[in-house]
N, C-alpha and C. Protein backbone atom coordinates (compact mmCIF):
# COMPACT_ATOMS: atom_id res chain seq x y z
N UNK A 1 103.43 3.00 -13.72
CA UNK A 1 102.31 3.85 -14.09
C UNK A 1 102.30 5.06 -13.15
N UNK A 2 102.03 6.07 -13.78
CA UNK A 2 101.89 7.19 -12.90
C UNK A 2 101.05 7.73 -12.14
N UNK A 3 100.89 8.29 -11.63
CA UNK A 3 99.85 8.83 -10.29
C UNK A 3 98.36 9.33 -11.05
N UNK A 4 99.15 10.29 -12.10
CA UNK A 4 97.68 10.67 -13.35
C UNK A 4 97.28 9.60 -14.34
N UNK A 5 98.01 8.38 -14.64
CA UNK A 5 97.43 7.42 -15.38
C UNK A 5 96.65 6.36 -14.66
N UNK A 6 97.35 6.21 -13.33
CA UNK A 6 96.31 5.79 -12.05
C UNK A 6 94.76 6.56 -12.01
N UNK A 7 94.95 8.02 -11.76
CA UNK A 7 93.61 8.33 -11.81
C UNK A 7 92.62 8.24 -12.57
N UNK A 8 93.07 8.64 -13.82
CA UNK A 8 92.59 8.34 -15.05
C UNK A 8 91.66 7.40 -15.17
N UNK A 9 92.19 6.04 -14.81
CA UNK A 9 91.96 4.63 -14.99
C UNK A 9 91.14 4.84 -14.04
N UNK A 10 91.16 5.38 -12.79
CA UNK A 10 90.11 4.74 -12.12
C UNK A 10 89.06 5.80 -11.94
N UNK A 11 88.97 7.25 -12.93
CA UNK A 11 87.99 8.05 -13.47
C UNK A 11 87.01 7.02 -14.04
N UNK A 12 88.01 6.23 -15.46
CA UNK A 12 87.05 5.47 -16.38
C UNK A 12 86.43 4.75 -15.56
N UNK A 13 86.76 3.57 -14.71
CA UNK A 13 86.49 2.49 -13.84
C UNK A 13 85.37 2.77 -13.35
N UNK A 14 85.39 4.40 -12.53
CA UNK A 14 83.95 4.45 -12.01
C UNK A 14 82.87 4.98 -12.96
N UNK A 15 83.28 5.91 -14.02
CA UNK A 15 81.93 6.13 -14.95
C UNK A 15 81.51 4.65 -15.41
N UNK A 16 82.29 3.96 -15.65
CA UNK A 16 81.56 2.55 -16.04
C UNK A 16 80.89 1.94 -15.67
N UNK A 17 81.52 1.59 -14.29
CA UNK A 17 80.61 0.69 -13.54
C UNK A 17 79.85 1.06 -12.65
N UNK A 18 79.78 2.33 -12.53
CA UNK A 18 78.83 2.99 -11.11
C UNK A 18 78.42 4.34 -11.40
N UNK A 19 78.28 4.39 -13.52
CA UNK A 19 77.99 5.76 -13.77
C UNK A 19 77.67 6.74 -13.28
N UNK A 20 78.83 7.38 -12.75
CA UNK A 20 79.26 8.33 -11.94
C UNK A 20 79.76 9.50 -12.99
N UNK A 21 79.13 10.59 -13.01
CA UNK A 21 79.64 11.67 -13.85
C UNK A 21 81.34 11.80 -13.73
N UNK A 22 82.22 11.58 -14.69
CA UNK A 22 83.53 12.10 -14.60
C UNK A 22 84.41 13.26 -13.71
N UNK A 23 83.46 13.79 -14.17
CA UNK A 23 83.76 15.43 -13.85
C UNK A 23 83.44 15.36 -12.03
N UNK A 24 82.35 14.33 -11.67
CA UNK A 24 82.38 14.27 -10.30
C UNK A 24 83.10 13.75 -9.75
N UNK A 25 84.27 13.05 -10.22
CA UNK A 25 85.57 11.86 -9.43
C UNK A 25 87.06 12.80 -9.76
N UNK A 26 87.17 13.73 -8.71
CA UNK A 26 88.20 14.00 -8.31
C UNK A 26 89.02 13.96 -7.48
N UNK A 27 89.93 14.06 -7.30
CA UNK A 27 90.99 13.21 -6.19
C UNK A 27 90.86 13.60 -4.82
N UNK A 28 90.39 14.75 -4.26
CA UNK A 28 89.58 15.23 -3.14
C UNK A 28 88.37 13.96 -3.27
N UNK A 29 87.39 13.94 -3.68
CA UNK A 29 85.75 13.10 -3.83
C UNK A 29 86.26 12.09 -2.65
N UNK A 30 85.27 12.13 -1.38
CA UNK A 30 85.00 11.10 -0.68
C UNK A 30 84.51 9.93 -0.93
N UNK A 31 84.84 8.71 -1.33
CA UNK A 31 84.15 7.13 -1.93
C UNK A 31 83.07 7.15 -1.45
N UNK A 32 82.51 7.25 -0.03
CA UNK A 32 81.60 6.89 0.91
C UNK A 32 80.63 8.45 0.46
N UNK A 33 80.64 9.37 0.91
CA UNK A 33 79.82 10.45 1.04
C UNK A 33 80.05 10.91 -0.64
N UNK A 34 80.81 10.88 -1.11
CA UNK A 34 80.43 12.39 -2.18
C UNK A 34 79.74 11.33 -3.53
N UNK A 35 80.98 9.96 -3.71
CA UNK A 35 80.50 9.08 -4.36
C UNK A 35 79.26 8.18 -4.32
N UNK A 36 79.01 7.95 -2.91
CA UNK A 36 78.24 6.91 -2.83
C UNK A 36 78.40 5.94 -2.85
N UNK A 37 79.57 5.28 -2.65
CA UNK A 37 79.88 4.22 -3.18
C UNK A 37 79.85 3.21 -1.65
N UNK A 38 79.60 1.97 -1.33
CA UNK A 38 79.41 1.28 -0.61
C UNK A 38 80.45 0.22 -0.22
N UNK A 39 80.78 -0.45 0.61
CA UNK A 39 82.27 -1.27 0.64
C UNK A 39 82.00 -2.31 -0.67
N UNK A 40 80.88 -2.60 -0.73
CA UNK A 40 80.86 -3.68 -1.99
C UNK A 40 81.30 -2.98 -3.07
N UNK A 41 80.72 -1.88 -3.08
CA UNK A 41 80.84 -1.14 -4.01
C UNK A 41 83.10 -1.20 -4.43
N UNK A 42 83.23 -0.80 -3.19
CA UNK A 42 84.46 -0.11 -2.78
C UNK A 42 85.78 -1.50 -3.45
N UNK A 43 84.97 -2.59 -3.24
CA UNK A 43 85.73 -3.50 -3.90
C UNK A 43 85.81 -3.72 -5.20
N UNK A 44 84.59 -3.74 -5.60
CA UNK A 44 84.70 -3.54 -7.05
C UNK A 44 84.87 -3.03 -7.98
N UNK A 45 85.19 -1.92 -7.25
CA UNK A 45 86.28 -0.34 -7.58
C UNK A 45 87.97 -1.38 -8.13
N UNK A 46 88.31 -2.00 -7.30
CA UNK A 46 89.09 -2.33 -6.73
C UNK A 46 89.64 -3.53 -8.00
N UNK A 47 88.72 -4.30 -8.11
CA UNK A 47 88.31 -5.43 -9.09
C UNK A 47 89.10 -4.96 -10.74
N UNK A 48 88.23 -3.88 -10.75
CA UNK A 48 88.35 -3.78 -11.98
C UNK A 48 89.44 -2.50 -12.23
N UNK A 49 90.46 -2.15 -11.10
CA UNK A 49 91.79 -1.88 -10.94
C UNK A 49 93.21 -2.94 -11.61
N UNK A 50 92.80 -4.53 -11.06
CA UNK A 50 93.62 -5.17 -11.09
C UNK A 50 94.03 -5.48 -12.53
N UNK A 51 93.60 -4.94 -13.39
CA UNK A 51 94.31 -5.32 -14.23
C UNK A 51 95.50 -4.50 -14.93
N UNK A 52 95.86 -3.31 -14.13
CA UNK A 52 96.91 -2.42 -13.97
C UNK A 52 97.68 -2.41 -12.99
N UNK A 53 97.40 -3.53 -12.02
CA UNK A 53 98.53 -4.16 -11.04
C UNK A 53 99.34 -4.99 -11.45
N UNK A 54 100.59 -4.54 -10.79
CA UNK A 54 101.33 -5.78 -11.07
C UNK A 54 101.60 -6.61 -9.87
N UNK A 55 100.62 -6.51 -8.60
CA UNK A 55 101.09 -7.03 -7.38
C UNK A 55 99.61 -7.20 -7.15
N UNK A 56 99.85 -8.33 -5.83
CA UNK A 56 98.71 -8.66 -5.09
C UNK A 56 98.10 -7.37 -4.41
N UNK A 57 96.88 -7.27 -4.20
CA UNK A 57 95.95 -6.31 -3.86
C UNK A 57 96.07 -6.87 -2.17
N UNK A 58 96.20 -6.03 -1.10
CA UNK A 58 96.18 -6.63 0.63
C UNK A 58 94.51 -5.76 0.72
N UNK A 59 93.66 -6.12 0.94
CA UNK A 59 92.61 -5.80 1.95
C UNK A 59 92.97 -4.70 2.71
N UNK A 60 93.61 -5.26 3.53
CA UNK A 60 94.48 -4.53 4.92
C UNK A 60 94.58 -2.87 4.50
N UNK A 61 95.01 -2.82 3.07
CA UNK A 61 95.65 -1.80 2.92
C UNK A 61 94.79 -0.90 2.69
N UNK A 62 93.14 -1.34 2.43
CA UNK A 62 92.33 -0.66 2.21
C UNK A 62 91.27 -0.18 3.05
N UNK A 63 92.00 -0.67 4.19
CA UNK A 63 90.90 -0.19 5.58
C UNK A 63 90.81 1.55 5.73
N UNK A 64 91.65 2.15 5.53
CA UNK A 64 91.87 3.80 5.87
C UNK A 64 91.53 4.19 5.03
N UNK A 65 91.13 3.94 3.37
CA UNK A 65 90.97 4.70 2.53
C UNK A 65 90.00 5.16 2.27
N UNK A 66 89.63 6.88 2.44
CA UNK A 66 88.35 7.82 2.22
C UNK A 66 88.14 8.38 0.80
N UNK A 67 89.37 8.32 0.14
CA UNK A 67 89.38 9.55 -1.05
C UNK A 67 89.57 8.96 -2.27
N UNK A 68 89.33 9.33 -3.18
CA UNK A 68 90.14 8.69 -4.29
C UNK A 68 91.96 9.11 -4.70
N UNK A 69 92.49 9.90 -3.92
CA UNK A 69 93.94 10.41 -3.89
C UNK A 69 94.20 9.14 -2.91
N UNK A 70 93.32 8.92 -1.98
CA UNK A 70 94.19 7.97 -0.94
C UNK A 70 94.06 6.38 -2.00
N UNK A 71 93.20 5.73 -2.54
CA UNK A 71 93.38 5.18 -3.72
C UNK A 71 94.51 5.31 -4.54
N UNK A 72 94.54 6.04 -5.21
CA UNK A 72 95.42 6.38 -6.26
C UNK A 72 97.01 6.22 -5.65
N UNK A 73 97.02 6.68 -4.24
CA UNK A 73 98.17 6.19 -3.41
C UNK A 73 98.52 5.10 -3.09
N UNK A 74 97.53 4.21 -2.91
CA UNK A 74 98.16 2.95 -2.44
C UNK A 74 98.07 1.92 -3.88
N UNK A 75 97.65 2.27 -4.68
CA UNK A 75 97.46 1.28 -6.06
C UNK A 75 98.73 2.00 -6.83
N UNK A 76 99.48 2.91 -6.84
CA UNK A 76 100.62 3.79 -7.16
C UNK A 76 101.74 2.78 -7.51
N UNK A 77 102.12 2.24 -5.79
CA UNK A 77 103.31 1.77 -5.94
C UNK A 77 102.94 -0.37 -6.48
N UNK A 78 101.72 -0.43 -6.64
CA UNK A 78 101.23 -1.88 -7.07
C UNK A 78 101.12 -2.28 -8.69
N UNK A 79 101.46 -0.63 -9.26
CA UNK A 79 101.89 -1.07 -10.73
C UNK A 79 103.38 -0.95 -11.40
N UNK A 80 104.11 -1.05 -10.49
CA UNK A 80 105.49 -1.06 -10.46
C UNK A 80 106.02 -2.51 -10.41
């Protein structure tokens, strides 16, 4: 999957579940400050990712992540 079908997916992901205007989730958008979004939150971002993984999801890997580009980066190489 590609980097823009990654985003995409996780455009829809958040208007859904945390009706979040579209147009406000761009790959700059901070999760924490611009989104709002909360670590609970941040997981269940995450949740409803996995079903465009083809690999285990690490925690670990999600300690540094501020942006939705830094997202879209590390869920990149997990649908391969």
């Amino acid at each position: 999957m590609t980097k823009d079908v990654i985003f995409t997916k996780l455009q829809e992901a958040l208007e859904e579940e945390f009706e979040i205007p579209i147009d406000k989730i761009t790959l700059e958008s901070r999760l924490f400050e611009d989104l709002e979004l909360d670590s609970i939150d941040a997981v269940d971002m995450i949740v409803k990712m996995k079903p465009y993984l083809n690999s285990q999801v690490n925690p670990e890997m999600f300690k540094s992540v501020r942006t939705v580009q830094d997202v879209v980066d590390i869920l990149e190489p997990l649908t391969k």
